[in-house]
PDB file of N, CA and C in Angstrom:
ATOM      1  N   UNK A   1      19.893   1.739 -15.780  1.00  0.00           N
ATOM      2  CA  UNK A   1      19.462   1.136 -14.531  1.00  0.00           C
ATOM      3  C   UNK A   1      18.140   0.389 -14.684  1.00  0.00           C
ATOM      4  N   UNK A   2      17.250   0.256 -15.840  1.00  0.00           N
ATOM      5  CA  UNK A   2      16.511   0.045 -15.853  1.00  0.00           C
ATOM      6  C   UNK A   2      16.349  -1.621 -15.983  1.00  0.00           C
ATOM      7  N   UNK A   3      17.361  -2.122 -16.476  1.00  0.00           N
ATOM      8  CA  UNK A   3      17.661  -3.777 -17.042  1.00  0.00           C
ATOM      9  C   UNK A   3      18.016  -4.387 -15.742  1.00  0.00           C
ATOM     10  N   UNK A   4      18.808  -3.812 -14.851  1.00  0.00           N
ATOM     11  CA  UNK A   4      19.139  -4.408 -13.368  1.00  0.00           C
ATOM     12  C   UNK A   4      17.460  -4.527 -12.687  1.00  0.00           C
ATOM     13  N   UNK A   5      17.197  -3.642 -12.657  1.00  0.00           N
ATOM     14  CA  UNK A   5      15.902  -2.895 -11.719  1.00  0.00           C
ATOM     15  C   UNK A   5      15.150  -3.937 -12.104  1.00  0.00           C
ATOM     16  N   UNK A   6      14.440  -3.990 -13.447  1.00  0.00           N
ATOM     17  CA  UNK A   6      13.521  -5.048 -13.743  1.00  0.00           C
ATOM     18  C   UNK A   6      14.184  -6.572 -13.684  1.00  0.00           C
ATOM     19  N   UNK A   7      15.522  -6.923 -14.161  1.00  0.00           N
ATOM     20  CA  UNK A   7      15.815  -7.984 -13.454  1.00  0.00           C
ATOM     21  C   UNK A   7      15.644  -8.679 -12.016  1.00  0.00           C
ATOM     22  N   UNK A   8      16.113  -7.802 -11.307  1.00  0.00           N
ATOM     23  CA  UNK A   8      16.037  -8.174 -10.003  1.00  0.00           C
ATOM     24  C   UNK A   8      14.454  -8.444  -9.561  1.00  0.00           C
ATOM     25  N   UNK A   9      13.810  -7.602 -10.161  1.00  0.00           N
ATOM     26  CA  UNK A   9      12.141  -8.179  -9.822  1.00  0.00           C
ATOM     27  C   UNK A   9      11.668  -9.150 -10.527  1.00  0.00           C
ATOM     28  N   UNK A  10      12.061  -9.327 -11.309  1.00  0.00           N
ATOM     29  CA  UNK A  10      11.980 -11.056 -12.082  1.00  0.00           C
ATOM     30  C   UNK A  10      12.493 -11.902 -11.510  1.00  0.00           C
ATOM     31  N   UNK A  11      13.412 -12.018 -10.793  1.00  0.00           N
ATOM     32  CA  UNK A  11      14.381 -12.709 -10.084  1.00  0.00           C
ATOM     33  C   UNK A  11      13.363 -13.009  -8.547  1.00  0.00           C
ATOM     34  N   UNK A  12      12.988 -12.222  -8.030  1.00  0.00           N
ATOM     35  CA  UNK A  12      12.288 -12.197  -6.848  1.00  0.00           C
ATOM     36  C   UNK A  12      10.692 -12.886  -7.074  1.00  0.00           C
ATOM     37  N   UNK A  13      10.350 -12.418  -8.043  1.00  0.00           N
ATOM     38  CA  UNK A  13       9.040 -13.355  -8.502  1.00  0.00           C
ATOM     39  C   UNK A  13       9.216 -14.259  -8.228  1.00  0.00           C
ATOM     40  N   UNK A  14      10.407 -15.119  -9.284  1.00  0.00           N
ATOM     41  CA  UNK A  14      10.573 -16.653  -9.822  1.00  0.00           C
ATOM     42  C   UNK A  14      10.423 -16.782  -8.089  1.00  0.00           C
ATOM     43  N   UNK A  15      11.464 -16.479  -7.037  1.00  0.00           N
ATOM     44  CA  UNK A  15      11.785 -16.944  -6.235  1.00  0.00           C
ATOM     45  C   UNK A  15      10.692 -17.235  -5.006  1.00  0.00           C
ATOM     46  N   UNK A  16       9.596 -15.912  -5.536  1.00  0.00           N
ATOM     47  CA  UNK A  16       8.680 -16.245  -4.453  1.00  0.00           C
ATOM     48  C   UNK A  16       7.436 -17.155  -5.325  1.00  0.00           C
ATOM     49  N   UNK A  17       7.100 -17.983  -6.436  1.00  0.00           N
ATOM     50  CA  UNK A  17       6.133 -18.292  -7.055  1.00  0.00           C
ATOM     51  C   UNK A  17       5.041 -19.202  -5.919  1.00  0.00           C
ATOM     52  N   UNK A  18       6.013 -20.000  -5.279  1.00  0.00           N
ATOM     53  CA  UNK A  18       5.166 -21.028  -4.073  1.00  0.00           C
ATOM     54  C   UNK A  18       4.297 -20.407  -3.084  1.00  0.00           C
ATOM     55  N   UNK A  19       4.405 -19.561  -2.836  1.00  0.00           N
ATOM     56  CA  UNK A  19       3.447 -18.569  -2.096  1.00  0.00           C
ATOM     57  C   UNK A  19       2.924 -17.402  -3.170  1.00  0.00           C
ATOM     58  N   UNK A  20       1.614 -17.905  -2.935  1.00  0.00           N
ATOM     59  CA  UNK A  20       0.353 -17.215  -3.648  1.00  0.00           C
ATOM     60  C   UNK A  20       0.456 -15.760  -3.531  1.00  0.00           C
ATOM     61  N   UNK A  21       0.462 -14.916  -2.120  1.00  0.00           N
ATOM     62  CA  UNK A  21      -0.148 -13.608  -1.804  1.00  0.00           C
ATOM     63  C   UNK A  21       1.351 -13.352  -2.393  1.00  0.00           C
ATOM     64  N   UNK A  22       2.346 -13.547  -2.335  1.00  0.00           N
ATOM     65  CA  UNK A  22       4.275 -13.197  -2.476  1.00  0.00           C
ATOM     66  C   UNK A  22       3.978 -12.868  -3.979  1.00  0.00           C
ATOM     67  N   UNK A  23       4.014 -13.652  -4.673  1.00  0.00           N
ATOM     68  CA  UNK A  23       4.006 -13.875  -6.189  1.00  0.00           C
ATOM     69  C   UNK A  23       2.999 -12.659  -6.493  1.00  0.00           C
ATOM     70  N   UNK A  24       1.748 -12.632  -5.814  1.00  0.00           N
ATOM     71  CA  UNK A  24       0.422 -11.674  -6.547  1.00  0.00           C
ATOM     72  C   UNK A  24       1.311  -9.699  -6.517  1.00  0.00           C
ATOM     73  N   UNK A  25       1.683  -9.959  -5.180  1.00  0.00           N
ATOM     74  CA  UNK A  25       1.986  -8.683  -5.220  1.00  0.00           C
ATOM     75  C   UNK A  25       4.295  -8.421  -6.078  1.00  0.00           C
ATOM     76  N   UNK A  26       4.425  -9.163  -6.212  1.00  0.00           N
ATOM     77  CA  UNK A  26       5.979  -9.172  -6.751  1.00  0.00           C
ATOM     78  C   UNK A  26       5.638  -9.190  -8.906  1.00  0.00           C
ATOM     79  N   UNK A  27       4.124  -9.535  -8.937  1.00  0.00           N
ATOM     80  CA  UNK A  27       3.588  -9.302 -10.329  1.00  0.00           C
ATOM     81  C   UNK A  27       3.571  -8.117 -10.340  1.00  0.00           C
ATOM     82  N   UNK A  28       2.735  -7.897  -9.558  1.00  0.00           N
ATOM     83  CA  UNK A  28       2.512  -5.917  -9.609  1.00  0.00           C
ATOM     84  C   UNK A  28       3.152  -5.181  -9.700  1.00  0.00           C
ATOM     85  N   UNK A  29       4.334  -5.441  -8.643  1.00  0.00           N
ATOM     86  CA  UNK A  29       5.934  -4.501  -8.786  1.00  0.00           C
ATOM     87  C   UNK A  29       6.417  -4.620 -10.028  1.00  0.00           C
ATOM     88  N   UNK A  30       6.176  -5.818 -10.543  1.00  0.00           N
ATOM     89  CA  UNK A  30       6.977  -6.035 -12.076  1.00  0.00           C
ATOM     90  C   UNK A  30       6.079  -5.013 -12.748  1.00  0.00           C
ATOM     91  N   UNK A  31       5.104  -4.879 -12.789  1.00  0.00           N
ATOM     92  CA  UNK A  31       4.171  -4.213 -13.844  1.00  0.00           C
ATOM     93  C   UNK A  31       4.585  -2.824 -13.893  1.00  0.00           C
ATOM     94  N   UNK A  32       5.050  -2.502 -12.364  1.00  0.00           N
ATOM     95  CA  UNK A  32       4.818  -0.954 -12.079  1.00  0.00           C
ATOM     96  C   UNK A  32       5.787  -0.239 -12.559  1.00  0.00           C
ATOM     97  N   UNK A  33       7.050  -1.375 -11.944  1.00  0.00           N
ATOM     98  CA  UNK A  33       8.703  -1.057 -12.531  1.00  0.00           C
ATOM     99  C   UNK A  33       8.658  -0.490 -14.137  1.00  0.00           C
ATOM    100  N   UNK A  34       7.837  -1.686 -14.924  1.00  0.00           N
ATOM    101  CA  UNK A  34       7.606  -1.637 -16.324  1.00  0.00           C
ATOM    102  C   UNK A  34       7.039  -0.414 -16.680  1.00  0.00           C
ATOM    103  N   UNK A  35       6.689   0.283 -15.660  1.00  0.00           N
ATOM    104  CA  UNK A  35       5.163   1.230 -16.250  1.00  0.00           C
ATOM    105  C   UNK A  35       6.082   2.334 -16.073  1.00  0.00           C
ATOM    106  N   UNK A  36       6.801   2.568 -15.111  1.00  0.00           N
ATOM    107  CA  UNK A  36       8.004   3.544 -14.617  1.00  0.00           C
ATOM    108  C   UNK A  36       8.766   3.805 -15.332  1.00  0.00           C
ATOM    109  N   UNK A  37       9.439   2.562 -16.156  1.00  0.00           N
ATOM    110  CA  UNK A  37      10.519   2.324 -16.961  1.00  0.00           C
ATOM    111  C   UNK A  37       9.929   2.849 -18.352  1.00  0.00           C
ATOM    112  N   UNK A  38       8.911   2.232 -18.647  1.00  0.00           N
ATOM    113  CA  UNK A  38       8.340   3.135 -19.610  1.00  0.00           C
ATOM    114  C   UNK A  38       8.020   4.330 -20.286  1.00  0.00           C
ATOM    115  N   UNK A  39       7.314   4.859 -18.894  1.00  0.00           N
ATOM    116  CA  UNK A  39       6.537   6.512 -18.736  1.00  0.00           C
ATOM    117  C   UNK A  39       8.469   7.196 -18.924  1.00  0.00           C
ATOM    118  N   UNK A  40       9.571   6.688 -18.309  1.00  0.00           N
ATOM    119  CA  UNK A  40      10.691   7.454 -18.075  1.00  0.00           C
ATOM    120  C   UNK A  40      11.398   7.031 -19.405  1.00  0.00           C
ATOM    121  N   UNK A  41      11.130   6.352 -20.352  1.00  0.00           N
ATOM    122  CA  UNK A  41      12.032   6.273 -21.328  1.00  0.00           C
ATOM    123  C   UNK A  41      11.164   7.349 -22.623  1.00  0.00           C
ATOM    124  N   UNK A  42       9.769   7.226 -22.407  1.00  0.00           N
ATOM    125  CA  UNK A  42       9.047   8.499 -23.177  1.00  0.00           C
ATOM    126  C   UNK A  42       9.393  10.033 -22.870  1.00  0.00           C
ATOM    127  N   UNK A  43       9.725  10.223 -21.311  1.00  0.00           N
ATOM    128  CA  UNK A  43       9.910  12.076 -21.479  1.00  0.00           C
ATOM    129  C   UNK A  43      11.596  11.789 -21.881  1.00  0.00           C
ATOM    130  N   UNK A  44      12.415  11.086 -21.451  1.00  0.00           N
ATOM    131  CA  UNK A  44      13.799  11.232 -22.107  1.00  0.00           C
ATOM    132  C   UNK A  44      13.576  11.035 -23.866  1.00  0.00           C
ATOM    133  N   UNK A  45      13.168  10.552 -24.511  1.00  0.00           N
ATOM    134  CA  UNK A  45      12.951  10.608 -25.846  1.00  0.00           C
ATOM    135  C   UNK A  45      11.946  11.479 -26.600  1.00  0.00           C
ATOM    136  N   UNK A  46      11.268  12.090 -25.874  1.00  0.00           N
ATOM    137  CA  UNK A  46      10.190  13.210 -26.495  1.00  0.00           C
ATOM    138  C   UNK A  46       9.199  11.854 -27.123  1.00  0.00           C
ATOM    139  N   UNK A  47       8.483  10.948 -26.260  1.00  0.00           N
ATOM    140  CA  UNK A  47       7.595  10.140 -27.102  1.00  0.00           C
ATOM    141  C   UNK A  47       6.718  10.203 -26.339  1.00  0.00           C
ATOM    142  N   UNK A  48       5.569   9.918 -26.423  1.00  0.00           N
ATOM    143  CA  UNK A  48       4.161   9.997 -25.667  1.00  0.00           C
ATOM    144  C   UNK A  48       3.981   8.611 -25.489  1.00  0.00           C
ATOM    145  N   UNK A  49       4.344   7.958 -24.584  1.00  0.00           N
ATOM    146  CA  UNK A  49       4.604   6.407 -24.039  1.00  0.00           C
ATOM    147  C   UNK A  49       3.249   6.429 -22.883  1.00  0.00           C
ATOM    148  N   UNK A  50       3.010   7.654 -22.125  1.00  0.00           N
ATOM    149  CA  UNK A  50       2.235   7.776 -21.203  1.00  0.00           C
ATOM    150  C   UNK A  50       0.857   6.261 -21.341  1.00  0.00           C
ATOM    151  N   UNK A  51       0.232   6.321 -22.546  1.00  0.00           N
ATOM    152  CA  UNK A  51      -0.752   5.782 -22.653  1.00  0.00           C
ATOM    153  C   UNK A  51      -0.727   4.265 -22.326  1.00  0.00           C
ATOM    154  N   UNK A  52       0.924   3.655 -22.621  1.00  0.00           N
ATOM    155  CA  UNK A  52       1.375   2.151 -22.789  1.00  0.00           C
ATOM    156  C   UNK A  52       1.615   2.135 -21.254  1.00  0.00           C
ATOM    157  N   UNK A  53       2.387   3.120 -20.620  1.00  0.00           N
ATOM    158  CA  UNK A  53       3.128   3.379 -19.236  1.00  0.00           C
ATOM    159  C   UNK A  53       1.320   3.222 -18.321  1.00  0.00           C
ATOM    160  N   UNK A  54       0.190   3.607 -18.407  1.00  0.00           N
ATOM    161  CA  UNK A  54      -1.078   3.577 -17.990  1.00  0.00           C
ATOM    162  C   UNK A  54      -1.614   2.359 -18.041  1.00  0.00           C
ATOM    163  N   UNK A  55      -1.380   1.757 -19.027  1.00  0.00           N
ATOM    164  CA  UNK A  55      -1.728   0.219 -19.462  1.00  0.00           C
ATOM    165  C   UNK A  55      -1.203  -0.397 -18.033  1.00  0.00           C
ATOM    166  N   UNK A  56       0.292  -0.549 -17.935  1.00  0.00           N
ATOM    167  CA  UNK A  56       0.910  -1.327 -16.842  1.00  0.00           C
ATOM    168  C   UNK A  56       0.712  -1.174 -15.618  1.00  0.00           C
ATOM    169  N   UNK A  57       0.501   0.171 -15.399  1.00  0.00           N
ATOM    170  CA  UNK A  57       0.060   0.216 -14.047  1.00  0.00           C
ATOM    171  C   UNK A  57      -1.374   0.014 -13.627  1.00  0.00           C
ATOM    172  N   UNK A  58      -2.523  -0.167 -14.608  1.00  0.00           N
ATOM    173  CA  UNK A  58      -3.844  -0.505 -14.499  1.00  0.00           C
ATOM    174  C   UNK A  58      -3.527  -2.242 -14.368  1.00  0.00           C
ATOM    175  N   UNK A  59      -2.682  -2.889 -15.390  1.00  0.00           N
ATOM    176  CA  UNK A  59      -1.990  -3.896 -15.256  1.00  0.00           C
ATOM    177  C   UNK A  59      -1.853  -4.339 -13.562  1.00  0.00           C
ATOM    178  N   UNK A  60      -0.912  -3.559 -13.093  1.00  0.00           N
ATOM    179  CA  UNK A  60      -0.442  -3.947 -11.652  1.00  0.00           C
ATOM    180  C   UNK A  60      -1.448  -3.841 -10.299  1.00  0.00           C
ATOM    181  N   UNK A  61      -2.568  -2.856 -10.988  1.00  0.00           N
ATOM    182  CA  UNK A  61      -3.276  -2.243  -9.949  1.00  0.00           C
ATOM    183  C   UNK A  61      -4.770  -3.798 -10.058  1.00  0.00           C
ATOM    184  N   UNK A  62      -4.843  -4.555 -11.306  1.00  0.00           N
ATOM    185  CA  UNK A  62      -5.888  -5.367 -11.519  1.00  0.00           C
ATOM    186  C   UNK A  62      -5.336  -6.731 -10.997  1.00  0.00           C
ATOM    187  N   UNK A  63      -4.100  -7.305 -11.319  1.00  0.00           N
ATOM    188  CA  UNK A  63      -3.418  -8.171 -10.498  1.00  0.00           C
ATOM    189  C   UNK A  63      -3.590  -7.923  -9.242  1.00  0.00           C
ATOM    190  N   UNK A  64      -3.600  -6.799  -8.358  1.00  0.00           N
ATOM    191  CA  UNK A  64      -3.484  -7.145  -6.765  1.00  0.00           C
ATOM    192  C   UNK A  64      -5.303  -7.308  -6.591  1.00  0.00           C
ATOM    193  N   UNK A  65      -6.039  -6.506  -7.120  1.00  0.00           N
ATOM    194  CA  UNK A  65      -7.324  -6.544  -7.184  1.00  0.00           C
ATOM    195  C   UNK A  65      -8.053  -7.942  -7.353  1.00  0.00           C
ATOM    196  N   UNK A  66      -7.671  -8.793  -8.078  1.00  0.00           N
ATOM    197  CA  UNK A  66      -7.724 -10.489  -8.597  1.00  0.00           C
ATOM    198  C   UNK A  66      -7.816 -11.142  -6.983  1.00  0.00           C
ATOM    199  N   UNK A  67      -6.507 -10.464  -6.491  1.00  0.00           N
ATOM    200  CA  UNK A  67      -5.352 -11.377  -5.016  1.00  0.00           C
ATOM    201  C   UNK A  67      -6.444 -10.993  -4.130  1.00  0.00           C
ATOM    202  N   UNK A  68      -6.777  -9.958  -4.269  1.00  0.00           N
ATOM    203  CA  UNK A  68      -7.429  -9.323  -2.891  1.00  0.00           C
ATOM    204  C   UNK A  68      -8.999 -10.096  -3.142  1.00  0.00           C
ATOM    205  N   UNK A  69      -9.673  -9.536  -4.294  1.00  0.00           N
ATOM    206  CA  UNK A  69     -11.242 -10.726  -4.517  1.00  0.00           C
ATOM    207  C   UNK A  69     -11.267 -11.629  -4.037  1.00  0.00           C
ATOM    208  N   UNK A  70     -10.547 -12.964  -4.517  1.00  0.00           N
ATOM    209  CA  UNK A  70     -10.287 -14.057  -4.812  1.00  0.00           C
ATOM    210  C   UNK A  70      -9.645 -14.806  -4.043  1.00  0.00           C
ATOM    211  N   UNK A  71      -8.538 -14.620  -3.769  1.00  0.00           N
ATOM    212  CA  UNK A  71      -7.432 -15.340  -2.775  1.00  0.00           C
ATOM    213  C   UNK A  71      -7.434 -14.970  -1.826  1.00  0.00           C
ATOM    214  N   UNK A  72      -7.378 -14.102  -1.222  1.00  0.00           N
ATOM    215  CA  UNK A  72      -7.085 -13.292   0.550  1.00  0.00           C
ATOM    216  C   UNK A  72      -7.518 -13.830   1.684  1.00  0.00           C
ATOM    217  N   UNK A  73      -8.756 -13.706   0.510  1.00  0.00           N
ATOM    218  CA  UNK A  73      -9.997 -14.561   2.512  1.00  0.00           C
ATOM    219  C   UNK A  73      -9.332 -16.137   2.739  1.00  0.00           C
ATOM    220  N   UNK A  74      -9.301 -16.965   1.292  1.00  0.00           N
ATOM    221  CA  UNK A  74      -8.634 -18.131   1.421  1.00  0.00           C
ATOM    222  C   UNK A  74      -7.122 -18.539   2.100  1.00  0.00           C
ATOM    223  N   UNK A  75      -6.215 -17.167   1.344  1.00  0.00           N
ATOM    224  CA  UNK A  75      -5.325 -17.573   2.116  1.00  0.00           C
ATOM    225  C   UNK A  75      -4.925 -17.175   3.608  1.00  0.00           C
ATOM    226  N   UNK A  76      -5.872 -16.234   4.159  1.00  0.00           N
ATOM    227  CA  UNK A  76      -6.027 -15.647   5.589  1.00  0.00           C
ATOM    228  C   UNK A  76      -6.540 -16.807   6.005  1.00  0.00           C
ATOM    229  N   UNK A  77      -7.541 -17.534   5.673  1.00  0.00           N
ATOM    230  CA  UNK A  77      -8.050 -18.678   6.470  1.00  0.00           C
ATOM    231  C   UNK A  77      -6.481 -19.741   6.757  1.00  0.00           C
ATOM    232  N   UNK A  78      -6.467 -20.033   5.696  1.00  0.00           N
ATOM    233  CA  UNK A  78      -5.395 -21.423   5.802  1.00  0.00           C
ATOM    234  C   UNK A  78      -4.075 -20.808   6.573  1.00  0.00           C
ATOM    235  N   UNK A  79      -3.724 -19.613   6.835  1.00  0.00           N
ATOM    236  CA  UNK A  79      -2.813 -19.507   7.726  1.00  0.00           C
ATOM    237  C   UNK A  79      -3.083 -18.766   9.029  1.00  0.00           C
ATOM    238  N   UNK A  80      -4.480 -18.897   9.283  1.00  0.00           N
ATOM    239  CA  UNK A  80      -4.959 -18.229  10.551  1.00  0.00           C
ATOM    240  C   UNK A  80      -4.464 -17.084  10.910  1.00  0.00           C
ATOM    241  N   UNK A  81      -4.618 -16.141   9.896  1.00  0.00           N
ATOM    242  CA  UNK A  81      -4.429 -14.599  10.173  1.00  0.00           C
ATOM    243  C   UNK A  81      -5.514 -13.805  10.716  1.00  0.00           C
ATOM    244  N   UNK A  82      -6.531 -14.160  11.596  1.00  0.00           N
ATOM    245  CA  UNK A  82      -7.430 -13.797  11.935  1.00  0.00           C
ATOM    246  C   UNK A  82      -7.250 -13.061  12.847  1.00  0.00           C
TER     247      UNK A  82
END
């Protein structure tokens, strides 16, 4: 299930790329999926993946962190989410 799962969030990326805040947070899901998919293919194999599976989700957690700094206030302005 893991090749569908991460497909389909690749699939949803591509689809949302034109919108900034869509794309920032559909990166993250990809990361997290990855980090999930990871951490769960290490206890089924007896491998200590944990450390790579930590990577991705610091991964996913620094991508929304970027969106939120950087972009938010900008794109709250330009669509009057005030």
């Amino acid at each position: 299930m893991i090749f569908p799962t991460i497909s389909v969030a690749f699939y949803l990326l591509w689809k949302s790329r034109k919108v900034k805040a869509e794309a920032y947070h559909n990166i993250a899901v990809c990361f997290w999926i990855l980090a999930n998919s990871t951490w769960m293919l290490g206890e089924f194999n007896d491998m200590d993946l944990r450390p790579f599976a930590a990577g991705l989700f610091g991964s996913g957690l620094l991508v929304l962190g970027v969106y939120y700094a950087v972009y938010f206030k900008k794109d709250r302005q330009t669509y009057n989410m005030e």
